[in-house]
N, C-alpha and C. Protein backbone atom coordinates (compact mmCIF):
# COMPACT_ATOMS: atom_id res chain seq x y z
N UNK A 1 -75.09 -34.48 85.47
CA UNK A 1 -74.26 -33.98 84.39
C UNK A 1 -74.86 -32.72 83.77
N UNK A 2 -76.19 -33.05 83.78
CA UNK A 2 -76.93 -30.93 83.05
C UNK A 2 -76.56 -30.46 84.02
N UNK A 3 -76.51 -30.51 85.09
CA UNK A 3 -76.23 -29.46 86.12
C UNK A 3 -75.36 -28.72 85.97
N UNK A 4 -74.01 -29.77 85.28
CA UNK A 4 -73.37 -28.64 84.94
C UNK A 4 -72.51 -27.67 83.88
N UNK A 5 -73.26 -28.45 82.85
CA UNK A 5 -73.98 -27.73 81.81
C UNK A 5 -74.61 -28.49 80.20
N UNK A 6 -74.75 -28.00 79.73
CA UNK A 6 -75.60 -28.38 78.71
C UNK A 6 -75.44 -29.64 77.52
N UNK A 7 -75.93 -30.71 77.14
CA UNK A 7 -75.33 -31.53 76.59
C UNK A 7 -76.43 -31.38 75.24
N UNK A 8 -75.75 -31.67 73.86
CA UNK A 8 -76.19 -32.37 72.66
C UNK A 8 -77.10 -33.80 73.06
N UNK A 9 -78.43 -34.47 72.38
CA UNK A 9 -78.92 -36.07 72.59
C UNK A 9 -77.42 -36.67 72.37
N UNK A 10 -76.78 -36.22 71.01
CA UNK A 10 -75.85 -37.91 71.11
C UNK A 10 -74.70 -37.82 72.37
N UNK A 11 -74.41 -36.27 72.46
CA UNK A 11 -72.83 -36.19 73.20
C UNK A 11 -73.28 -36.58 74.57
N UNK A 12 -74.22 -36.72 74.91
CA UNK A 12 -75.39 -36.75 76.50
C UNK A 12 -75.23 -38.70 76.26
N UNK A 13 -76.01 -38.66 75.35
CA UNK A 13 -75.29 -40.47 74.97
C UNK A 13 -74.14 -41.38 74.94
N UNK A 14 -73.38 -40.39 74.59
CA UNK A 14 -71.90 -41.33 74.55
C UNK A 14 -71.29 -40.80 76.07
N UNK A 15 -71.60 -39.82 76.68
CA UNK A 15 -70.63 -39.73 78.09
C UNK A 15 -71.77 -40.82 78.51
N UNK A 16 -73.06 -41.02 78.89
CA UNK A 16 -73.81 -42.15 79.65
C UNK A 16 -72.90 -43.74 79.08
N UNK A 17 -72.81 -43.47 78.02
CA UNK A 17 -72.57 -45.08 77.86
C UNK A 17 -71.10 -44.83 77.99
N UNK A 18 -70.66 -44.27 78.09
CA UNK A 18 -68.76 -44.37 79.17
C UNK A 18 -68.89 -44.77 80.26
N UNK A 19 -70.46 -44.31 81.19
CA UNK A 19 -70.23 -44.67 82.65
C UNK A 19 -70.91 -45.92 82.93
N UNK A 20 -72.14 -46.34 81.95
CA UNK A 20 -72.57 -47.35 81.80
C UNK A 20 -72.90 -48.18 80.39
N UNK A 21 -73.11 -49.67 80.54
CA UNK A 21 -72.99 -50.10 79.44
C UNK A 21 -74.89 -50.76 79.26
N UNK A 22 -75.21 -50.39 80.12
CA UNK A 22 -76.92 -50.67 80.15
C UNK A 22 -77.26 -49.48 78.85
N UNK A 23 -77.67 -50.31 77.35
CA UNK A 23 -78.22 -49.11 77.04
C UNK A 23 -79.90 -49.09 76.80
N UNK A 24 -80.42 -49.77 77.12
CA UNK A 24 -81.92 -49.44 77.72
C UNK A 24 -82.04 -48.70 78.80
N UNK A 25 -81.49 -48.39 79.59
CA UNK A 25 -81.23 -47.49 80.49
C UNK A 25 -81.06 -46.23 80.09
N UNK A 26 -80.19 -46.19 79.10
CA UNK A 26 -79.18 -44.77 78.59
C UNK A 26 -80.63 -44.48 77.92
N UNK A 27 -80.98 -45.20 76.97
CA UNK A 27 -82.34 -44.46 75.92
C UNK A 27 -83.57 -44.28 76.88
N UNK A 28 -83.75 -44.94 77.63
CA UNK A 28 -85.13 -44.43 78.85
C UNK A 28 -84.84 -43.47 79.60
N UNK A 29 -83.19 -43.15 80.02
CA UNK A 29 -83.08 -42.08 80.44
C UNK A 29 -83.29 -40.33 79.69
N UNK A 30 -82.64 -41.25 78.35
CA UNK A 30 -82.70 -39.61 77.73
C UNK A 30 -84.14 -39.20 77.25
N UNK A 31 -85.02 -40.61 76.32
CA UNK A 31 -86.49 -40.19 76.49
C UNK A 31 -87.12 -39.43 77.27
N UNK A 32 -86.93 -40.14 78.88
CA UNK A 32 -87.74 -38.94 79.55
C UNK A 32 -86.76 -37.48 79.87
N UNK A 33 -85.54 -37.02 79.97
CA UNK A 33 -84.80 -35.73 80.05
C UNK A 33 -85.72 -34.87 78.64
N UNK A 34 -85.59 -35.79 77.14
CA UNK A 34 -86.22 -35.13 76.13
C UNK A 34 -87.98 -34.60 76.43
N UNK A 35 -88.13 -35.92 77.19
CA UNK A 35 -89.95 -35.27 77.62
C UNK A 35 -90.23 -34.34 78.57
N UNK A 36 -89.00 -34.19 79.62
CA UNK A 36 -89.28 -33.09 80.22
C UNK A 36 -89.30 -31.78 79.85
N UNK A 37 -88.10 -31.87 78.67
CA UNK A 37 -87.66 -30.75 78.14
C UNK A 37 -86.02 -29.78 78.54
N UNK A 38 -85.36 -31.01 79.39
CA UNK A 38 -84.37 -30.93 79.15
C UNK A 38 -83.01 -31.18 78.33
N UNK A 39 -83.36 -31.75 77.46
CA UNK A 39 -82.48 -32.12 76.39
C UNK A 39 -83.29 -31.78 75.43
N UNK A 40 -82.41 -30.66 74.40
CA UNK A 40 -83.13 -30.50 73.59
C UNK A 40 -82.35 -29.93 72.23
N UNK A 41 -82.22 -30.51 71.26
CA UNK A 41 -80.78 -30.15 70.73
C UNK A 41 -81.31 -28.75 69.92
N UNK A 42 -82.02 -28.23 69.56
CA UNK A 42 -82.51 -27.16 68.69
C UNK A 42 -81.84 -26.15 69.43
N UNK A 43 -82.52 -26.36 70.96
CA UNK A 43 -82.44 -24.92 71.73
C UNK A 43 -80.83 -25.02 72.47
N UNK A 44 -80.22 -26.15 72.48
CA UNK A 44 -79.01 -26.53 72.85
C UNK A 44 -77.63 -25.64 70.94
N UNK A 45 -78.41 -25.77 70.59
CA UNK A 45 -77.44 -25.64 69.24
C UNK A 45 -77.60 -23.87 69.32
N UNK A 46 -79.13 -23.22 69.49
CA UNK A 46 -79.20 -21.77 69.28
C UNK A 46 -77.86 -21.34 70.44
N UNK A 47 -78.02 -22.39 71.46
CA UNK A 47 -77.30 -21.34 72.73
C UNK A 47 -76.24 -21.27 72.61
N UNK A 48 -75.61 -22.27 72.50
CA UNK A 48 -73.99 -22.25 72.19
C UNK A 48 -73.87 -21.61 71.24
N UNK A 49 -74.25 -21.28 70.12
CA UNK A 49 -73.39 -20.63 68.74
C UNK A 49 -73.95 -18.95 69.28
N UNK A 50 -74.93 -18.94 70.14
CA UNK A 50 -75.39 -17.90 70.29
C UNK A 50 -73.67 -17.10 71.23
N UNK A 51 -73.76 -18.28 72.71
CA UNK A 51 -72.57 -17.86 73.35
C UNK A 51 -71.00 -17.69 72.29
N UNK A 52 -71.10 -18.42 71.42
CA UNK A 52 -69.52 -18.81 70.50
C UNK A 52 -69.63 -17.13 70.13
N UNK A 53 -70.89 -17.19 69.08
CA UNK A 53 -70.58 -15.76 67.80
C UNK A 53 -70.41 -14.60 69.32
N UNK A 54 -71.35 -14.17 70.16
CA UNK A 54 -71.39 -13.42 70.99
C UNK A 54 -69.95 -12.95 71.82
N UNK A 55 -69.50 -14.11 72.53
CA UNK A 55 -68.68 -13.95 73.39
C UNK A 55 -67.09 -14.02 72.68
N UNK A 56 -67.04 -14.94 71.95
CA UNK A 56 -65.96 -14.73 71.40
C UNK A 56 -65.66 -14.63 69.91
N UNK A 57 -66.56 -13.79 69.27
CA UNK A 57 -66.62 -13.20 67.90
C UNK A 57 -66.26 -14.40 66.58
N UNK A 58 -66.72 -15.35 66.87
CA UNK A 58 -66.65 -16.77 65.98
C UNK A 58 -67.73 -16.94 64.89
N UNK A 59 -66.99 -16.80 63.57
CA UNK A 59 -67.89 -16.74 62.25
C UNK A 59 -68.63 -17.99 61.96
N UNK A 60 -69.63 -17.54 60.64
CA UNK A 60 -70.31 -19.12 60.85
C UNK A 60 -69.85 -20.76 60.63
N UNK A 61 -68.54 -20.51 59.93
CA UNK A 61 -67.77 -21.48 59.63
C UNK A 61 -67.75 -22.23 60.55
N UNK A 62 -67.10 -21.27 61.71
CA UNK A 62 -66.67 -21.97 63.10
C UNK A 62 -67.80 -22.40 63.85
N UNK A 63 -68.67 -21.58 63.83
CA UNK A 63 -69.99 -22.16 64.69
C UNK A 63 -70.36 -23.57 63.93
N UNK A 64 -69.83 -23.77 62.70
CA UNK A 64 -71.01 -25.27 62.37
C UNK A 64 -69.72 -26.03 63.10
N UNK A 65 -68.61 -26.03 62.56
CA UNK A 65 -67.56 -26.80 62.90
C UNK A 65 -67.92 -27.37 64.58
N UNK A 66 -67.91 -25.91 65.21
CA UNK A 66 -68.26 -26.55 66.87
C UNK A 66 -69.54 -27.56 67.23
N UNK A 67 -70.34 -26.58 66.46
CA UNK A 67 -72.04 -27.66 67.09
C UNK A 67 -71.76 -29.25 66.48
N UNK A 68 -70.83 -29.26 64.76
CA UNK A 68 -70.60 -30.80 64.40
C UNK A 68 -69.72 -31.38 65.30
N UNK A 69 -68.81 -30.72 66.48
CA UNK A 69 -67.96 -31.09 67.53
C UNK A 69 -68.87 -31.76 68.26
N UNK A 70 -69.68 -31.11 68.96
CA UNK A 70 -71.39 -31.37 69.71
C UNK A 70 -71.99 -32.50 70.07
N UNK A 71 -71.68 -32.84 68.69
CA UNK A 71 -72.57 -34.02 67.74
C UNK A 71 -73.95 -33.45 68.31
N UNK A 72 -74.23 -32.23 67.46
CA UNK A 72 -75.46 -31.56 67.36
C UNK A 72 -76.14 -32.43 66.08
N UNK A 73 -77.49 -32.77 66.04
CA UNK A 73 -78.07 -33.01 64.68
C UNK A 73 -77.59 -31.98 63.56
N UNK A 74 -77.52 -32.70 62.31
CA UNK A 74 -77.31 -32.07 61.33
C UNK A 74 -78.19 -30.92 60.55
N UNK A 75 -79.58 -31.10 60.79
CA UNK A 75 -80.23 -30.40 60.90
C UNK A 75 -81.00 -29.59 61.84
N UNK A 76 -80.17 -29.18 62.84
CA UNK A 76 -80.25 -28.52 63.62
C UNK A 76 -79.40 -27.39 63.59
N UNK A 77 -77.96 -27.55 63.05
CA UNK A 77 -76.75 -27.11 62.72
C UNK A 77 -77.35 -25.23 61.99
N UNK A 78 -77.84 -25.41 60.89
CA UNK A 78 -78.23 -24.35 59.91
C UNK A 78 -79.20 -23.64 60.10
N UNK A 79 -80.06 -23.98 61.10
CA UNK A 79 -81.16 -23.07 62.02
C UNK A 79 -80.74 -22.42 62.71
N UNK A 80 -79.85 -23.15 63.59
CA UNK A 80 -79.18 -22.39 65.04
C UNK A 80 -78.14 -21.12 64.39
N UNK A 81 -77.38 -21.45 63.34
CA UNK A 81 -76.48 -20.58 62.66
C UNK A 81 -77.31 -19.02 61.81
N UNK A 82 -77.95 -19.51 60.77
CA UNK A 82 -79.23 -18.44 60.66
C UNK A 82 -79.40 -17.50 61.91
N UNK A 83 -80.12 -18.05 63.05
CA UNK A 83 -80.79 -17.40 63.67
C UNK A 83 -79.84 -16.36 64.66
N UNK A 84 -78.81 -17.25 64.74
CA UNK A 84 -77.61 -16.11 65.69
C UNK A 84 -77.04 -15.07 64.77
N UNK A 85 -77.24 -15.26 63.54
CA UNK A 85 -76.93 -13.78 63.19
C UNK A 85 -77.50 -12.76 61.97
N UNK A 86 -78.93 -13.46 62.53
CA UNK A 86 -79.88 -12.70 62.27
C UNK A 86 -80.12 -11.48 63.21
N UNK A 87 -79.67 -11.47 64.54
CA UNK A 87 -79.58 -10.20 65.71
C UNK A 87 -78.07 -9.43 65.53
N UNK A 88 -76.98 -10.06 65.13
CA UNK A 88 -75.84 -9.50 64.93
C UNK A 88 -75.26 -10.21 63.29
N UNK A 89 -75.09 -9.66 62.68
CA UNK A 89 -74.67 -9.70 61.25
C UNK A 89 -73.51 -10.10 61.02
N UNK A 90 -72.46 -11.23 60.59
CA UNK A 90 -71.29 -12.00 60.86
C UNK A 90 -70.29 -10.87 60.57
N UNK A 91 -70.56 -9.96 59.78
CA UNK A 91 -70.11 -8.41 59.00
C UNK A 91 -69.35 -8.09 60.19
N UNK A 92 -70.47 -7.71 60.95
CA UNK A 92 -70.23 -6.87 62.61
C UNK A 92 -69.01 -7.80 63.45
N UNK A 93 -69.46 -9.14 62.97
CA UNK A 93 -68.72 -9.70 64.50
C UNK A 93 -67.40 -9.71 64.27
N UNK A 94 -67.12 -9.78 62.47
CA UNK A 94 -65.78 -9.52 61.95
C UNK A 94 -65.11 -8.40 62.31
N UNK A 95 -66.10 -7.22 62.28
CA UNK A 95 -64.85 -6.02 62.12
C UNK A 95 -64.67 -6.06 64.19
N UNK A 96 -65.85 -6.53 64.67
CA UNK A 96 -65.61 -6.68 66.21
C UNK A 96 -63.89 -7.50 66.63
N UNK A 97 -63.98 -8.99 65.64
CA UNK A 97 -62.95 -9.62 65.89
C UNK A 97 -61.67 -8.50 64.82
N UNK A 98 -61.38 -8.18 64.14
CA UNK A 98 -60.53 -7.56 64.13
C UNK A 98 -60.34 -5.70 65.13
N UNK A 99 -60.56 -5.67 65.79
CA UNK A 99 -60.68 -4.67 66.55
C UNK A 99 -59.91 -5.09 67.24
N UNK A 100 -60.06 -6.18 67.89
CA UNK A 100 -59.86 -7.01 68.59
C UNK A 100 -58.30 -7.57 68.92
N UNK A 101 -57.71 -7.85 67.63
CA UNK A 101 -56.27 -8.35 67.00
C UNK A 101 -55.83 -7.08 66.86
N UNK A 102 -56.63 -6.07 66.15
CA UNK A 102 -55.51 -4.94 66.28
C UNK A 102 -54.67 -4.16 67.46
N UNK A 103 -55.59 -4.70 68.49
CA UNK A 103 -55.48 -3.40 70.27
C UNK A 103 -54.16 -4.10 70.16
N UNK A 104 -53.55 -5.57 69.87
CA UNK A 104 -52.34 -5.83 70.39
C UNK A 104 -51.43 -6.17 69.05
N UNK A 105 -51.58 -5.95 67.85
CA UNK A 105 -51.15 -5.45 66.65
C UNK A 105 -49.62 -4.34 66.61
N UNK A 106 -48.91 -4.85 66.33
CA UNK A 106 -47.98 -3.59 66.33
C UNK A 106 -47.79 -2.79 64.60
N UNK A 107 -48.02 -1.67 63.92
CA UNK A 107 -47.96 -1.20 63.04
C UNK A 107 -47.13 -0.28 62.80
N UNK A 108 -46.50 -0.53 61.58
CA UNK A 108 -47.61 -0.92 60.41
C UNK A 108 -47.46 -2.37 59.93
N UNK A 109 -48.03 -3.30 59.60
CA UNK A 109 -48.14 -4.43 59.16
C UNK A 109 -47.25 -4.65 58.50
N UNK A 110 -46.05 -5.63 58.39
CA UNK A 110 -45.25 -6.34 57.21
C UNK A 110 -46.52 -7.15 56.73
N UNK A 111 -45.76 -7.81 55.76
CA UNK A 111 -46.42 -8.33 54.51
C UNK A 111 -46.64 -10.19 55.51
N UNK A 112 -46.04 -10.26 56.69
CA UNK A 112 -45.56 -11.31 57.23
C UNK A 112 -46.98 -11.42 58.09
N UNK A 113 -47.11 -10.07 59.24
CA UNK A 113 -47.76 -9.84 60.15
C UNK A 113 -49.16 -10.02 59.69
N UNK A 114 -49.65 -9.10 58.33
CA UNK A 114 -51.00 -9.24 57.46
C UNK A 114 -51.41 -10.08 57.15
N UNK A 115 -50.45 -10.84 56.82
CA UNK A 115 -50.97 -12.59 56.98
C UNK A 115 -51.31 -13.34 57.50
N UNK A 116 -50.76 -12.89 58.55
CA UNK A 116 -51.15 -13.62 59.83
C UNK A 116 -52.25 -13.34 60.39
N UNK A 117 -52.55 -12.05 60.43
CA UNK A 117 -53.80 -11.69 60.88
C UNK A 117 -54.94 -11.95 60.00
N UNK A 118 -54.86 -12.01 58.18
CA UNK A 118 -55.56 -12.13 57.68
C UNK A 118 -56.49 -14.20 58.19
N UNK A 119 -55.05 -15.04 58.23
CA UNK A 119 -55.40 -16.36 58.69
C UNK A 119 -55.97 -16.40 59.68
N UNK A 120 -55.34 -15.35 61.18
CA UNK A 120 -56.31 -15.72 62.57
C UNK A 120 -57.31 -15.32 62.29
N UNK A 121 -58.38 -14.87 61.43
CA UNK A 121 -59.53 -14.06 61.28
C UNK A 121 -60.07 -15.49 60.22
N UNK A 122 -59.61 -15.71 60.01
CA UNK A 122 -60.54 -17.25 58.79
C UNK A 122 -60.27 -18.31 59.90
N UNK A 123 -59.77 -18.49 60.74
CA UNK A 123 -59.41 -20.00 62.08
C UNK A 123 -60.75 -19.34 62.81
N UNK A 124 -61.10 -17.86 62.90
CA UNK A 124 -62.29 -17.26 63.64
C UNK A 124 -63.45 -18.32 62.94
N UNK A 125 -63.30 -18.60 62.23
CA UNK A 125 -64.87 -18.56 61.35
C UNK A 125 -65.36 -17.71 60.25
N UNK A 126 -64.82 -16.71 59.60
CA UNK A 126 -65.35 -16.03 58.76
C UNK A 126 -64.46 -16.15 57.06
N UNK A 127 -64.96 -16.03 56.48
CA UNK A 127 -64.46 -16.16 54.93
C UNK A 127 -63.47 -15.72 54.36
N UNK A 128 -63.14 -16.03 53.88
CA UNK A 128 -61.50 -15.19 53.15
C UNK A 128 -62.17 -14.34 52.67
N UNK A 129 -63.22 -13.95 51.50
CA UNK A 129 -63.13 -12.98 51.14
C UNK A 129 -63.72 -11.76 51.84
N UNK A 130 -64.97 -12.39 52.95
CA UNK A 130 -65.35 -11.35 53.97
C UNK A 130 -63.96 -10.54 54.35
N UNK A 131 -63.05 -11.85 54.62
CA UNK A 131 -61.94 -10.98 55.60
C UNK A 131 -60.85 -9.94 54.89
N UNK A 132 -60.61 -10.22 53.98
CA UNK A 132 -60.48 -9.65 52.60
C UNK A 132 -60.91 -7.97 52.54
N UNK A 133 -62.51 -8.33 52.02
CA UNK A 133 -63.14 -6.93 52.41
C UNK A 133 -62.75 -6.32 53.90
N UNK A 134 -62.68 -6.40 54.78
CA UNK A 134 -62.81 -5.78 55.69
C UNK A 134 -61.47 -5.38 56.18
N UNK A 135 -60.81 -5.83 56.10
CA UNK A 135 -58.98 -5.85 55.97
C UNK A 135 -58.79 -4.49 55.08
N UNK A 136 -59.22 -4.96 53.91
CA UNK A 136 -58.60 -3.72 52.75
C UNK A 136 -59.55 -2.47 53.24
N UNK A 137 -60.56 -2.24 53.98
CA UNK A 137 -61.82 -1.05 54.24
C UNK A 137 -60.54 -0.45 55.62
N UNK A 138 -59.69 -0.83 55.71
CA UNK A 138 -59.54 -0.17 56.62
C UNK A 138 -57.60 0.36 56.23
N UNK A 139 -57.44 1.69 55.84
CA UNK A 139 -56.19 2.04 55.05
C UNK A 139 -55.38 1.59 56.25
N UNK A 140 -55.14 1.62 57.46
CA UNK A 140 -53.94 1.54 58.09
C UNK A 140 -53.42 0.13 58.34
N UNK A 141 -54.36 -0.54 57.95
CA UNK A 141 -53.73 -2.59 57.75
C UNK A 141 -52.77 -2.50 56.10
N UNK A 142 -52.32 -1.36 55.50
CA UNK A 142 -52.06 -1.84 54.38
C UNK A 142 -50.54 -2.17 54.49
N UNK A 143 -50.33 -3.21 53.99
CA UNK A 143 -48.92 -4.17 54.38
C UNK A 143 -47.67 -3.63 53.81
N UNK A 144 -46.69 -3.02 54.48
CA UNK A 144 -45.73 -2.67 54.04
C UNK A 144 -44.32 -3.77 53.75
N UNK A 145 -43.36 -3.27 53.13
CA UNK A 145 -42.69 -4.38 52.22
C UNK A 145 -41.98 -4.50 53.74
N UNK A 146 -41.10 -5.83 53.80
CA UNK A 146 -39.90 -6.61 54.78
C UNK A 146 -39.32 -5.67 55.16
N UNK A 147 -39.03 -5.80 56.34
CA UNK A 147 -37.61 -4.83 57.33
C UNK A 147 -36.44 -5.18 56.42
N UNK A 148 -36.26 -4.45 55.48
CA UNK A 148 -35.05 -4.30 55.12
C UNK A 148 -33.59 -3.81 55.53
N UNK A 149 -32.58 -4.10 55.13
CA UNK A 149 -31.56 -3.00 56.20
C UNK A 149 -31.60 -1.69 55.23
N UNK A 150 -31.18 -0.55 55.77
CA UNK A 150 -31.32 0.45 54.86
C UNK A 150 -29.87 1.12 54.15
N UNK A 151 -30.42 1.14 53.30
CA UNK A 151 -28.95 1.71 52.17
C UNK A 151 -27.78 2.75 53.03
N UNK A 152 -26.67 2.50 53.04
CA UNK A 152 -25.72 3.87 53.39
C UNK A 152 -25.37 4.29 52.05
N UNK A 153 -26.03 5.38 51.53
CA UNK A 153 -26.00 6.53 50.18
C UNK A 153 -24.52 6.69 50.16
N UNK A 154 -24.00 6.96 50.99
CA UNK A 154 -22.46 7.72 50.88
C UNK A 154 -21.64 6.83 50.40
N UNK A 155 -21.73 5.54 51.53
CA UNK A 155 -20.75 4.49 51.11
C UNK A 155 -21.21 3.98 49.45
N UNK A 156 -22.28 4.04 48.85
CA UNK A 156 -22.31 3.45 48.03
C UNK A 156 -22.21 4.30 46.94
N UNK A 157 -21.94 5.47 46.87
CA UNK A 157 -21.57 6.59 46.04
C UNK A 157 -20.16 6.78 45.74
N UNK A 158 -19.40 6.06 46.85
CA UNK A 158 -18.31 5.90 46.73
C UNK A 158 -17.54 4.72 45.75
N UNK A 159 -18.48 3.49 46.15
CA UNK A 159 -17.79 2.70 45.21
C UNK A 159 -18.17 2.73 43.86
N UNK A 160 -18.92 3.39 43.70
CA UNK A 160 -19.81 3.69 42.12
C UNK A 160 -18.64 4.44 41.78
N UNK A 161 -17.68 5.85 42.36
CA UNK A 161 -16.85 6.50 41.65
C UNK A 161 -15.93 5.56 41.28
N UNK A 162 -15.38 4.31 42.08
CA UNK A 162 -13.94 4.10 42.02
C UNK A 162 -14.07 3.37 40.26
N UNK A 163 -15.24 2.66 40.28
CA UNK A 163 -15.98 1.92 39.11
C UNK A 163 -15.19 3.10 37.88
């Protein structure tokens, strides 16, 4: 099962005890994987949030949410998060993920569309008000009012005279 790819102690635990119900087995197995140094949830928690924030621009929100998916230790959770963006700054990975939404963005933003983008950017992982800031830093996201239909001047100049 590491082979092909990386497991959390408990999530490594509960697929063993799906396939078996020996659990002196399951705990002697993972003891020695932990003594070899293949199971190891610290360096298991840096990698994934490392791959999450990296590869697909996921704020720290989202990174705890996933590693608590994991069933990463709980204190393992806030190390691994720290340390991934201590090399890239959640700042960066934001304006990365909106870069991102904009290439297929059509503009200028309704008041409908801004919203939407403002929400897919907090489902990323990052803060309302981060997203907030970084939204408003940039003048061409600024949300214009509803597709309205547009006035015919003439016709309505007309019924104003008959008035």
């Amino acid at each position: 099962m590491l082979a092909r790819r990386p497991y959390s102690v408990a999530e490594l635990r509960r697929a063993l005890g799906r396939k078996s119900r020996q659990s002196e087995q399951i705990t002697a197995a993972i003891t020695r994987l932990r003594r070899l140094g293949y199971l190891d949830d610290r360096k298991f928690a840096e990698q994934y949030a490392y791959s999450l924030a990296h590869n697909r621009s996921f704020g720290p929100h989202r990174l705890r949410r996933a590693l608590k998916a994991k069933l990463v230790k709980y204190t393992e959770i806030e190390p691994a998060v720290e340390r991934v963006y201590q090399e890239m700054p959640a700042a960066d990975l934001l304006v990365k993920a909106l870069d991102k939404r904009l290439r297929t963005a059509r503009l200028p933003l309704t008041r409908t569309r801004f919203h939407s983008l403002c929400q897919s950017l907090m489902r990323m992982g990052f803060s309302s008000g981060e997203v907030i800031k970084a939204v408003r830093a940039r003048p061409e996201l600024t949300p214009v009012a509803e597709e309205v239909e547009p006035i015919d001047l003439e016709s309505e100049g007309q019924e104003n005279s008959e008035l």
